[in-house]
C-alpha atoms as a PDB file:
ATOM      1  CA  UNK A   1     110.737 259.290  52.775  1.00  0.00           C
ATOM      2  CA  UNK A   2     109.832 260.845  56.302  1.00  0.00           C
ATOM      3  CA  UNK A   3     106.364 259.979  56.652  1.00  0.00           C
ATOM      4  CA  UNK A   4     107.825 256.074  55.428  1.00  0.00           C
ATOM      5  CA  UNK A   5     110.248 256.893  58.498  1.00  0.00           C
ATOM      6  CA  UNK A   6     107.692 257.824  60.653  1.00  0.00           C
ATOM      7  CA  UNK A   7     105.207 254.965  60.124  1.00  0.00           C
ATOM      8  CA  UNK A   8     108.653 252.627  60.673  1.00  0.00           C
ATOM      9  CA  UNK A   9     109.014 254.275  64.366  1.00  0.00           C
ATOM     10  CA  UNK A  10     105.548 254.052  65.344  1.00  0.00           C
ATOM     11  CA  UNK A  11     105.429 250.307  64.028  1.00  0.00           C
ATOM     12  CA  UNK A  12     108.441 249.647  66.226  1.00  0.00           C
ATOM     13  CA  UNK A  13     106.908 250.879  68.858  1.00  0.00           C
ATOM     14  CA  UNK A  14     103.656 249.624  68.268  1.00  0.00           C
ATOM     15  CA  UNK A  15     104.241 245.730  68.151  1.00  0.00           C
ATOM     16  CA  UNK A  16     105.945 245.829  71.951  1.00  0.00           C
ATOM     17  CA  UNK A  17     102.839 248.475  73.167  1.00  0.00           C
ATOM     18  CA  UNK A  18     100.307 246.312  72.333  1.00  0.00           C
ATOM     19  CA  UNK A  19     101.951 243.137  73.403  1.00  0.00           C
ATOM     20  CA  UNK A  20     102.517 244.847  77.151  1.00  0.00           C
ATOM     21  CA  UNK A  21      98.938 246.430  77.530  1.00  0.00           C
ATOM     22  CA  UNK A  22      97.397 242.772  76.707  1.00  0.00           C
ATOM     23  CA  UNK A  23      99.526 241.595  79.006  1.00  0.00           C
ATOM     24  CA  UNK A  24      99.305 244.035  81.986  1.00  0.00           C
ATOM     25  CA  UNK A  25      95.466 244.200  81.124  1.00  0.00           C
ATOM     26  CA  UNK A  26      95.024 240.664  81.305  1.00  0.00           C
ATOM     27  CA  UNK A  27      96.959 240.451  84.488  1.00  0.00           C
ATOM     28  CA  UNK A  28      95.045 242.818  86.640  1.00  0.00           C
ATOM     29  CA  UNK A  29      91.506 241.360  85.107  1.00  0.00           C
ATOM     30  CA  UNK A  30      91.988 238.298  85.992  1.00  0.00           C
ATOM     31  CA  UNK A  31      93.642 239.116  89.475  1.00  0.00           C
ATOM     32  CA  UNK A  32      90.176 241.026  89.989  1.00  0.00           C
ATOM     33  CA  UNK A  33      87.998 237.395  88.840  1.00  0.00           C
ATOM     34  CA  UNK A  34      89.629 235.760  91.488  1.00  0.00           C
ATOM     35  CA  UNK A  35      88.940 238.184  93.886  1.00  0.00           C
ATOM     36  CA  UNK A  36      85.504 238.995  93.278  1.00  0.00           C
ATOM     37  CA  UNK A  37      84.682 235.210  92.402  1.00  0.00           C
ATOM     38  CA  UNK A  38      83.702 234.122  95.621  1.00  0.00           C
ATOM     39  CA  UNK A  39      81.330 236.686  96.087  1.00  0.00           C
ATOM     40  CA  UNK A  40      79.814 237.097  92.894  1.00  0.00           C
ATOM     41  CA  UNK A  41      79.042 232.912  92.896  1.00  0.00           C
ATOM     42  CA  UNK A  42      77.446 233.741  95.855  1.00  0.00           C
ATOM     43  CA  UNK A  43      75.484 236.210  95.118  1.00  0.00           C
ATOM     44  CA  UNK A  44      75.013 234.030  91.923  1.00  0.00           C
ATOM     45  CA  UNK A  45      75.538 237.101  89.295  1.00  0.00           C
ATOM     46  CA  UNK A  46      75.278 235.925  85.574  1.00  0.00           C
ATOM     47  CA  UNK A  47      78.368 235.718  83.309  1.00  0.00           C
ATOM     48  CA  UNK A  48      76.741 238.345  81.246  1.00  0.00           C
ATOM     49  CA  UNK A  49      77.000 240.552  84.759  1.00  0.00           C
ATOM     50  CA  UNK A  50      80.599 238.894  85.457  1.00  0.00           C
ATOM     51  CA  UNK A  51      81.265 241.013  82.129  1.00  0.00           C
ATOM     52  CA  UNK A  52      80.008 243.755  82.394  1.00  0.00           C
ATOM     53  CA  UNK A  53      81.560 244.316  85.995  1.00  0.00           C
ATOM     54  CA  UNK A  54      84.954 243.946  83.833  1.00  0.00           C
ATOM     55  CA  UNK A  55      84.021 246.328  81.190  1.00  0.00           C
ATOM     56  CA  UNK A  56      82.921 249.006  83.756  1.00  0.00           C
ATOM     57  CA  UNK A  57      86.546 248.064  85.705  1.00  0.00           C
ATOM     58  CA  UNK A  58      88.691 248.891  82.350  1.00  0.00           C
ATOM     59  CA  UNK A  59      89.082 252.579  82.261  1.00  0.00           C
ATOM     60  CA  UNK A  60      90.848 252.143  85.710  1.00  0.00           C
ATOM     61  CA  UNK A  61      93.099 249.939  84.533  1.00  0.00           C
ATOM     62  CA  UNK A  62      93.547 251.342  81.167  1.00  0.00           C
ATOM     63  CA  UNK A  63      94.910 254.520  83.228  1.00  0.00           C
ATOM     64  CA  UNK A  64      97.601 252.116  84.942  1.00  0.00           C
ATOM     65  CA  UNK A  65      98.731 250.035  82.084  1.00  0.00           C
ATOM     66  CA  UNK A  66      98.478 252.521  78.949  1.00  0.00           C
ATOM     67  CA  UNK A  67     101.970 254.193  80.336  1.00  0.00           C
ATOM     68  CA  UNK A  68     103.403 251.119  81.440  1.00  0.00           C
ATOM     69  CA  UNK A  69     102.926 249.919  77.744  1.00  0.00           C
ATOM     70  CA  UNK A  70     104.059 253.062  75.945  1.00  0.00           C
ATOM     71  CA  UNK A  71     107.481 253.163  78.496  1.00  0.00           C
ATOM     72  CA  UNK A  72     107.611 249.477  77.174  1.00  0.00           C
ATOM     73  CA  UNK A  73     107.142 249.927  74.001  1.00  0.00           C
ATOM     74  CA  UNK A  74     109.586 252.944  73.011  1.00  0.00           C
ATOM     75  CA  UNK A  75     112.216 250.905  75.319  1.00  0.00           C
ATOM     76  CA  UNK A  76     111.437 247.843  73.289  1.00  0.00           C
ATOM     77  CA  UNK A  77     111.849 249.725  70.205  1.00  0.00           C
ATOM     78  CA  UNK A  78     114.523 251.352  70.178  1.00  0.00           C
ATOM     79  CA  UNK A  79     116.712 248.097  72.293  1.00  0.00           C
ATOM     80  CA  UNK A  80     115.889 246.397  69.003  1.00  0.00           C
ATOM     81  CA  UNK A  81     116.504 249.169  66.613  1.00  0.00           C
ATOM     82  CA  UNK A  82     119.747 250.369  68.654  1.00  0.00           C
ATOM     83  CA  UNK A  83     120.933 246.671  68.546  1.00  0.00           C
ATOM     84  CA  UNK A  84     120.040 245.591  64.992  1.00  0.00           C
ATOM     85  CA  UNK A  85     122.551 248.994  64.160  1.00  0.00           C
ATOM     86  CA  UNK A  86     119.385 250.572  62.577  1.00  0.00           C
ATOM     87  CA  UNK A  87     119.580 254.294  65.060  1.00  0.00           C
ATOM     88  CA  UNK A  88     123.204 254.088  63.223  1.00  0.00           C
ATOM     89  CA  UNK A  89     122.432 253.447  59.774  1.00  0.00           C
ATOM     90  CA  UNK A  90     119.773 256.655  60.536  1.00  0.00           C
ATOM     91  CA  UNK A  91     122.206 259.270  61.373  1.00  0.00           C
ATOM     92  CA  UNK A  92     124.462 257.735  58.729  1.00  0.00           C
ATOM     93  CA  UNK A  93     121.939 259.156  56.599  1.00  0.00           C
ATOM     94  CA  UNK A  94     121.526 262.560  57.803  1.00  0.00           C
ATOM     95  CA  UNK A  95     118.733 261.725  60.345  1.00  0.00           C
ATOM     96  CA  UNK A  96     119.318 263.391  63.556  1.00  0.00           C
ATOM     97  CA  UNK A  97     118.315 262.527  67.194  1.00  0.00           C
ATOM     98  CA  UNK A  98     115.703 264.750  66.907  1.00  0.00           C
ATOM     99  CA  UNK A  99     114.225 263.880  64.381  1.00  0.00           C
ATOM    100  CA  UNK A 100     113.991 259.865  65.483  1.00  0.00           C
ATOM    101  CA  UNK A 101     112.426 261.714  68.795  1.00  0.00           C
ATOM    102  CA  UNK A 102     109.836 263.019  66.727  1.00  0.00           C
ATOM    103  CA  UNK A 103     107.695 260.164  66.368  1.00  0.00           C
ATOM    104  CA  UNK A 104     108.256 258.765  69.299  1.00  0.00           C
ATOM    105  CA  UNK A 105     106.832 261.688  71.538  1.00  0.00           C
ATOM    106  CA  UNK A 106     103.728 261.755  69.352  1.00  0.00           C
ATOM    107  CA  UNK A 107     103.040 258.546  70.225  1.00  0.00           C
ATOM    108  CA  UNK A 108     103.753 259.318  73.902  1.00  0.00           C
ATOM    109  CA  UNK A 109     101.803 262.221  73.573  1.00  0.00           C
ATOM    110  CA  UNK A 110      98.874 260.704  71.997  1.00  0.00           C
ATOM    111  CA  UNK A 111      99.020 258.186  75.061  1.00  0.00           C
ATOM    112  CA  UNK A 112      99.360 260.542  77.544  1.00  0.00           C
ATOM    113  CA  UNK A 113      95.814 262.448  76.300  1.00  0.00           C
ATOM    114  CA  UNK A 114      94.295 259.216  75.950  1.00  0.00           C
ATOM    115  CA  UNK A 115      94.927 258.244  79.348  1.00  0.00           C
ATOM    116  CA  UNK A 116      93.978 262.021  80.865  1.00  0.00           C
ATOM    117  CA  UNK A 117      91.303 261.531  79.235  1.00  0.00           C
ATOM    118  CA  UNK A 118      89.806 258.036  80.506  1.00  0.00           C
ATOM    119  CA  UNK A 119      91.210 259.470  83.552  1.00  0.00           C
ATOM    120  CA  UNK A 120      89.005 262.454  84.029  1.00  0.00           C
ATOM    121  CA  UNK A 121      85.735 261.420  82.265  1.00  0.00           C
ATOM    122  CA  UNK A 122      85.823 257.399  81.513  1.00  0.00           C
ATOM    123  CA  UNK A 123      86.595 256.200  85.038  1.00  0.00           C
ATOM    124  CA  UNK A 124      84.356 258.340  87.331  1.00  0.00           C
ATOM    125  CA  UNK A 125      81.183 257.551  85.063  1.00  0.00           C
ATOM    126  CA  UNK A 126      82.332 253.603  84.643  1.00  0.00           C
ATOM    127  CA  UNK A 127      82.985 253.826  88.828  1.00  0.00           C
ATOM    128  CA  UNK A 128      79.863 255.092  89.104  1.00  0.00           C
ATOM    129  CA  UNK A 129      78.033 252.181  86.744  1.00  0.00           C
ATOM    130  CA  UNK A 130      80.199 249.290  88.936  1.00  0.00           C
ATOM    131  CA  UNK A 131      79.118 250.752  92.243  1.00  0.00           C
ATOM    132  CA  UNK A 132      75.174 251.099  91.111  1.00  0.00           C
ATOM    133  CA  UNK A 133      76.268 247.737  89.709  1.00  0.00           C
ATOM    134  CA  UNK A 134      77.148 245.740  92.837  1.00  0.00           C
ATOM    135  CA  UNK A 135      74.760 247.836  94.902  1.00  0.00           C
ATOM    136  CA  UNK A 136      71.864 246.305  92.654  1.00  0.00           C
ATOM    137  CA  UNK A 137      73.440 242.341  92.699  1.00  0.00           C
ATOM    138  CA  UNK A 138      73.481 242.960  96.507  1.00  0.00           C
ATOM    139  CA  UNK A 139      69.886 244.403  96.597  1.00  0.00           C
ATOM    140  CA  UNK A 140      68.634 241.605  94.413  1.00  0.00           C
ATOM    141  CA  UNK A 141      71.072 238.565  97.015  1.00  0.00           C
ATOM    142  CA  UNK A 142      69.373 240.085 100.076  1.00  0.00           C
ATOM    143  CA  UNK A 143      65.690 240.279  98.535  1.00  0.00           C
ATOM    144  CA  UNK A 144      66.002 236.680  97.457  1.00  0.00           C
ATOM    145  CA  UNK A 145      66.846 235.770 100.951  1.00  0.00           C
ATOM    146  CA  UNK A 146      63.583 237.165 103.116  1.00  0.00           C
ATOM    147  CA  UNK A 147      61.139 234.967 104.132  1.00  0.00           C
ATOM    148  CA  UNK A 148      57.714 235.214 104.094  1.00  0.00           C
ATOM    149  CA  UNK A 149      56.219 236.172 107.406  1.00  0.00           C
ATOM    150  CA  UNK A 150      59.600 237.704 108.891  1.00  0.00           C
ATOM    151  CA  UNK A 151      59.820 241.099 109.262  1.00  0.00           C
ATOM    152  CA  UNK A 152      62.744 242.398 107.586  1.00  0.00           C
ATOM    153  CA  UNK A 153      64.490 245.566 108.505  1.00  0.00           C
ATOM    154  CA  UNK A 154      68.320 245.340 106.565  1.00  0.00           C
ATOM    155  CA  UNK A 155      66.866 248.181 104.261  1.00  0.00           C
ATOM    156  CA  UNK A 156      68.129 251.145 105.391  1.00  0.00           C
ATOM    157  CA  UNK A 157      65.259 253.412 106.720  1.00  0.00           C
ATOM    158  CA  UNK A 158      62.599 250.718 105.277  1.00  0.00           C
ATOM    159  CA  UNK A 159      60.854 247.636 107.127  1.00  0.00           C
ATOM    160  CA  UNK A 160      59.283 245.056 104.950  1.00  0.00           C
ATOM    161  CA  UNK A 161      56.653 241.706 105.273  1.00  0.00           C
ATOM    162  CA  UNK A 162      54.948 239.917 103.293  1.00  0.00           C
ATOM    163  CA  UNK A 163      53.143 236.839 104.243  1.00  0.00           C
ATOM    164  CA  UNK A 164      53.423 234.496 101.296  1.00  0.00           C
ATOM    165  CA  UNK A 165      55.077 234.244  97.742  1.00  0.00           C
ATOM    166  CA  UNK A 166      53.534 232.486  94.663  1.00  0.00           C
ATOM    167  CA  UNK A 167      55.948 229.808  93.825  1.00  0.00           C
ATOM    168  CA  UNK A 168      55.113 230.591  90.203  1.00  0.00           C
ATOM    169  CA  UNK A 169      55.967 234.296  89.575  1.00  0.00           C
ATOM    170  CA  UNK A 170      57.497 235.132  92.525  1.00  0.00           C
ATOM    171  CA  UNK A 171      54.980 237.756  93.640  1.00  0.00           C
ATOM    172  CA  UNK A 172      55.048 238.590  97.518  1.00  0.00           C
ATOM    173  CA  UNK A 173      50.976 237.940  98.410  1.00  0.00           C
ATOM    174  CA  UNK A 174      49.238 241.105 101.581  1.00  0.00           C
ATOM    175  CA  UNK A 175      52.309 243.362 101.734  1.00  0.00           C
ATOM    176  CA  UNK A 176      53.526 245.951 103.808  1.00  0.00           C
ATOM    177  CA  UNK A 177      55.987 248.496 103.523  1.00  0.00           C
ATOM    178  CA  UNK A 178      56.777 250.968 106.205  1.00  0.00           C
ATOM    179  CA  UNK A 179      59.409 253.995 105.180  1.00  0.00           C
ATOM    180  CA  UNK A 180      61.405 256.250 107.584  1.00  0.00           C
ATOM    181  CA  UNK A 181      63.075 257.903 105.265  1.00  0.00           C
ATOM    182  CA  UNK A 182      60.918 261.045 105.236  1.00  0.00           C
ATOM    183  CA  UNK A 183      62.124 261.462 108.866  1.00  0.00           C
ATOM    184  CA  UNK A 184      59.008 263.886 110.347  1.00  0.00           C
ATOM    185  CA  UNK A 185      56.329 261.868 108.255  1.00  0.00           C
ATOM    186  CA  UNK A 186      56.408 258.080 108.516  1.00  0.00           C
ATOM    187  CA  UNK A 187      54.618 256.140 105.361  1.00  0.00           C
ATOM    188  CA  UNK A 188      52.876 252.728 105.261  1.00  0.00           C
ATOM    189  CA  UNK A 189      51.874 250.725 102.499  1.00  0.00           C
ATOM    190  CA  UNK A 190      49.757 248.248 101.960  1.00  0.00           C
ATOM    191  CA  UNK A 191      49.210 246.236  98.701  1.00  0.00           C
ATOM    192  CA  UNK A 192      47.746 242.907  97.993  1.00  0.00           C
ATOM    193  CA  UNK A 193      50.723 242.117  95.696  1.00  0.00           C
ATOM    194  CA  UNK A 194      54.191 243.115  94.862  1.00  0.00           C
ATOM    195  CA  UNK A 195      57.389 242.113  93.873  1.00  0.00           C
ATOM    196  CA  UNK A 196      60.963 243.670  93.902  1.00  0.00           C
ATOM    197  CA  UNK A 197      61.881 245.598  90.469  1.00  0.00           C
ATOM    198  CA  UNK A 198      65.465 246.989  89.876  1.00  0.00           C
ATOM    199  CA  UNK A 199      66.530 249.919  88.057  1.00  0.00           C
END
């Protein structure tokens, strides 16, 4: 009869969770379209990279709207169960405060290390994916802009020319590269052909 009990808390609680963390989820991803939109069209990212920049935002907002759920939830609940008489009709039978608790904070609890842990391992490595993620759309905007013949020195400690691009592939024809980033020992390169190649 308890374990019947218990899976009759946790559905309780369940139906109002789920219902506020696809709402509160929902909400803040589709704040975040609207405010990356403008740049993202203009840096013309694919919907397949629209996505993924929302898959690599969800731990981070996981972390916010996990406990607003579960406070939603058990509030939702137990208003119903506390208004339908139900809480009543439990201790009528011999079932203590306690013991209703008892559910409840294992589903709290269970939420609470679920959270800690997108908190502590999830988000850093999915913050780390985004920024390597918008560093590379940026990258791959600014290549598409240089001309051939110009000189181009946005690259931090790099200067780059080519002086023409095959229409067809996209290949930069005689380039040069010059690096700085070795600070006591400059390097130059020359190459007949190249192109630019993310990873």
């Amino acid at each position: 009869m308890l374990k019947s009990f218990d899976k009759y808390i946790f559905k309780e609680i369940a139906s109002p969770f789920t219902l506020g963390l696809v709402v509160y989820t929902f909400t803040l991803l589709i704040n975040m379209i609207f405010l990356l939109s403008g740049t993202l069209i203009a840096k013309e990212a694919s919907t397949l990279t629209v996505l993924e920049i929302l898959v690599y935002m969800l731990p981070d907002f996981l972390s916010f709207t996990i406990p607003m759920s579960t406070l939603m939830g058990v509030l939702a609940g137990l208003s119903r169960m506390s208004t339908d008489s139900e809480i009543l009709a439990f201790r009528t039978m011999g079932i203590d405060n306690l013991r209703i608790l008892k559910p409840i904070m294992v589903f709290a609890v269970s939420a609470w290390l679920f959270t800690t842990w997108l908190i502590m391992y999830m988000a850093p490595e999915a913050g780390f994916r985004l920024n390597k993620l918008m560093t590379g759309i940026a990258l791959k905007r600014a290549v598409s802009t240089i001309k051939p013949g110009d000189f181009y020195k946005e690259f931090p400690y790099y200067t780059l020319y080519f002086n023409d691009i095959d229409p067809k592939t996209n290949e930069w024809k005689d380039v040069f590269l010059y690096s700085r980033k070795q600070g006591d020992r400059d390097i130059m390169i020359l190459a007949k052909s190249g192109r630019f190649v993310q990873k």
